[in-house]
C-alpha atoms as a PDB file:
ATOM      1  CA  UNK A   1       5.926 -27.318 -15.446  1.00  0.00           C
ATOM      2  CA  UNK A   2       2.217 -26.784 -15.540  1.00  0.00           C
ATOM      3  CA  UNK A   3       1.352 -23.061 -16.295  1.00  0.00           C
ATOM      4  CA  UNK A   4      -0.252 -21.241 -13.300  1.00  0.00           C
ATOM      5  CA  UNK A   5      -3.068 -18.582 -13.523  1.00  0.00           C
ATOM      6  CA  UNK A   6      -3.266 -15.184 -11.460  1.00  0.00           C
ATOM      7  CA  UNK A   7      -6.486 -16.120  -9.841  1.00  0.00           C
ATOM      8  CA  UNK A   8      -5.137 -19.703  -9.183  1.00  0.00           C
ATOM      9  CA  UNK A   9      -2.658 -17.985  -6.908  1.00  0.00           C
ATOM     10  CA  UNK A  10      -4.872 -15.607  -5.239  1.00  0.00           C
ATOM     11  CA  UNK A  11      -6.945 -18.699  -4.939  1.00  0.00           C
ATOM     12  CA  UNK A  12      -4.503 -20.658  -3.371  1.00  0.00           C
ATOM     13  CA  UNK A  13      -2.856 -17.471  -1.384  1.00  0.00           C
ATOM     14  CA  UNK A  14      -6.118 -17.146   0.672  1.00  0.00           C
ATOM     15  CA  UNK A  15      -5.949 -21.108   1.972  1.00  0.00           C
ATOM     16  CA  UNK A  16      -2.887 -19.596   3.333  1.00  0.00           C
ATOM     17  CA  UNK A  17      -2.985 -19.122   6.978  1.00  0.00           C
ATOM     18  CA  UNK A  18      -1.928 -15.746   8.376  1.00  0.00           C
ATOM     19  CA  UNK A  19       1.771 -16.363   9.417  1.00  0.00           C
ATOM     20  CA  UNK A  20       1.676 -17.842   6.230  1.00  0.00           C
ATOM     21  CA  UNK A  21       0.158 -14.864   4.092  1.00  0.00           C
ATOM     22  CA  UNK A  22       2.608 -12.662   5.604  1.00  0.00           C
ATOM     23  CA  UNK A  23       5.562 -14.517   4.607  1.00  0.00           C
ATOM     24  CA  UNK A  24       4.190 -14.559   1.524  1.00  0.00           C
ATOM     25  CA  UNK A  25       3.608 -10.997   1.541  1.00  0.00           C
ATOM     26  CA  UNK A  26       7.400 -10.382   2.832  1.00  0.00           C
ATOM     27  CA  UNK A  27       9.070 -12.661   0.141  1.00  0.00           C
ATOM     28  CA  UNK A  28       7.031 -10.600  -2.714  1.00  0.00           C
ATOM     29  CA  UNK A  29       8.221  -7.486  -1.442  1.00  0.00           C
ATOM     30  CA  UNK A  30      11.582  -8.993  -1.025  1.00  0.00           C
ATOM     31  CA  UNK A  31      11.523  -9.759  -4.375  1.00  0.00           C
ATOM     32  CA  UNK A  32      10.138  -6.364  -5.905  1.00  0.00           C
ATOM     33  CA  UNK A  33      12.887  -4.591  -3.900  1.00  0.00           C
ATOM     34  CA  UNK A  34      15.857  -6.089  -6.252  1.00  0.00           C
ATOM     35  CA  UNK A  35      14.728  -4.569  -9.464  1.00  0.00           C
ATOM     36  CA  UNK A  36      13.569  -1.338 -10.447  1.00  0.00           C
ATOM     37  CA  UNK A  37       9.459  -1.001 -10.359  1.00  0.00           C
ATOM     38  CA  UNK A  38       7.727  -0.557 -13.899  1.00  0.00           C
ATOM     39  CA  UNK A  39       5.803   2.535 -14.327  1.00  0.00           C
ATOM     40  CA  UNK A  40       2.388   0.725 -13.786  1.00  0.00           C
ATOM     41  CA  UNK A  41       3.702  -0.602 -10.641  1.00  0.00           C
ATOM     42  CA  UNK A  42       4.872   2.190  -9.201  1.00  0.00           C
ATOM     43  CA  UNK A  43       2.021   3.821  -9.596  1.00  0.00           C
ATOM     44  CA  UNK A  44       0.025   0.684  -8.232  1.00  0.00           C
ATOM     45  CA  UNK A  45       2.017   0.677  -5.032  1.00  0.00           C
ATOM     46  CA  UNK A  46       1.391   4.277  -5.120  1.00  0.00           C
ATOM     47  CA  UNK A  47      -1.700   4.295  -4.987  1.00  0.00           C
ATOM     48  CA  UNK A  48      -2.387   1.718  -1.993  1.00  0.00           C
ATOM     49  CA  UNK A  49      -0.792   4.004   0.130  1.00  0.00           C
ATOM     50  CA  UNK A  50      -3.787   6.628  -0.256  1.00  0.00           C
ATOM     51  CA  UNK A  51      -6.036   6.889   2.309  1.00  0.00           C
ATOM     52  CA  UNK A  52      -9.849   7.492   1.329  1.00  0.00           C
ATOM     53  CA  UNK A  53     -10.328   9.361   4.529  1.00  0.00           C
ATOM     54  CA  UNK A  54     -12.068  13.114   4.193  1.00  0.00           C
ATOM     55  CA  UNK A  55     -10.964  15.231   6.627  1.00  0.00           C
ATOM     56  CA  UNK A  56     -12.594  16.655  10.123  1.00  0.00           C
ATOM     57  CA  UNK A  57     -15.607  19.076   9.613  1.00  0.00           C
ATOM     58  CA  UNK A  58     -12.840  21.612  11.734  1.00  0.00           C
ATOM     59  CA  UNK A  59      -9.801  20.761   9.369  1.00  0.00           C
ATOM     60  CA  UNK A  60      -8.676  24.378   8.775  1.00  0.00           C
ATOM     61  CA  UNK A  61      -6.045  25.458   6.230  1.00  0.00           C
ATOM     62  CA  UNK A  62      -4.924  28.028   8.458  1.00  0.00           C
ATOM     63  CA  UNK A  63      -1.445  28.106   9.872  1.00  0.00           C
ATOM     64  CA  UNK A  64      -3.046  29.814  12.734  1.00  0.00           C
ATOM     65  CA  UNK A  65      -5.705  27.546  13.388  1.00  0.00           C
ATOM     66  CA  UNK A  66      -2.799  24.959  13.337  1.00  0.00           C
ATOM     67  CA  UNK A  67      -0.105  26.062  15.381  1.00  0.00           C
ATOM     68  CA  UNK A  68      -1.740  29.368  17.500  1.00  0.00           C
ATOM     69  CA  UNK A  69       1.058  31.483  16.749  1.00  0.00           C
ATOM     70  CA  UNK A  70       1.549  34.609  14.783  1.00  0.00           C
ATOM     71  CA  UNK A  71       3.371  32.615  12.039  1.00  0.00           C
ATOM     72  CA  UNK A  72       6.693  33.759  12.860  1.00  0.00           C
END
């Protein structure tokens, strides 16, 4: 079997069409589910789930400012 490069793949994953690319996507995670993540990925998948969103100009810290009660 002829070896197969990482960009190859991502090559070849974006000829995919969308139904397609989310199968794909399901069957990876399918995959990564049934054994135990590596440090590196688990940080990785970590990682994508941050949003790089700043928050409101009113974003308090206040519990107050939050819920209008006395904190009780």
């Amino acid at each position: 079997m002829a070896q197969v490069t990482y960009d190859e793949v991502l090559r070849l994953a974006e000829q995919l069409t969308p139904a397609e690319q989310q199968a794909l996507i399901a069957h990876l995670q399918e995959l990564a589910e049934h054994r135990a993540l590596t440090d590196d990925e688990w940080d990785a998948l970590f990682d994508s789930l941050k949003m790089n969103i700043m928050p409101a100009a009113e974003f308090s810290l206040r519990r107050a400012d939050w819920y209008d009660d006395d904190g009780r």
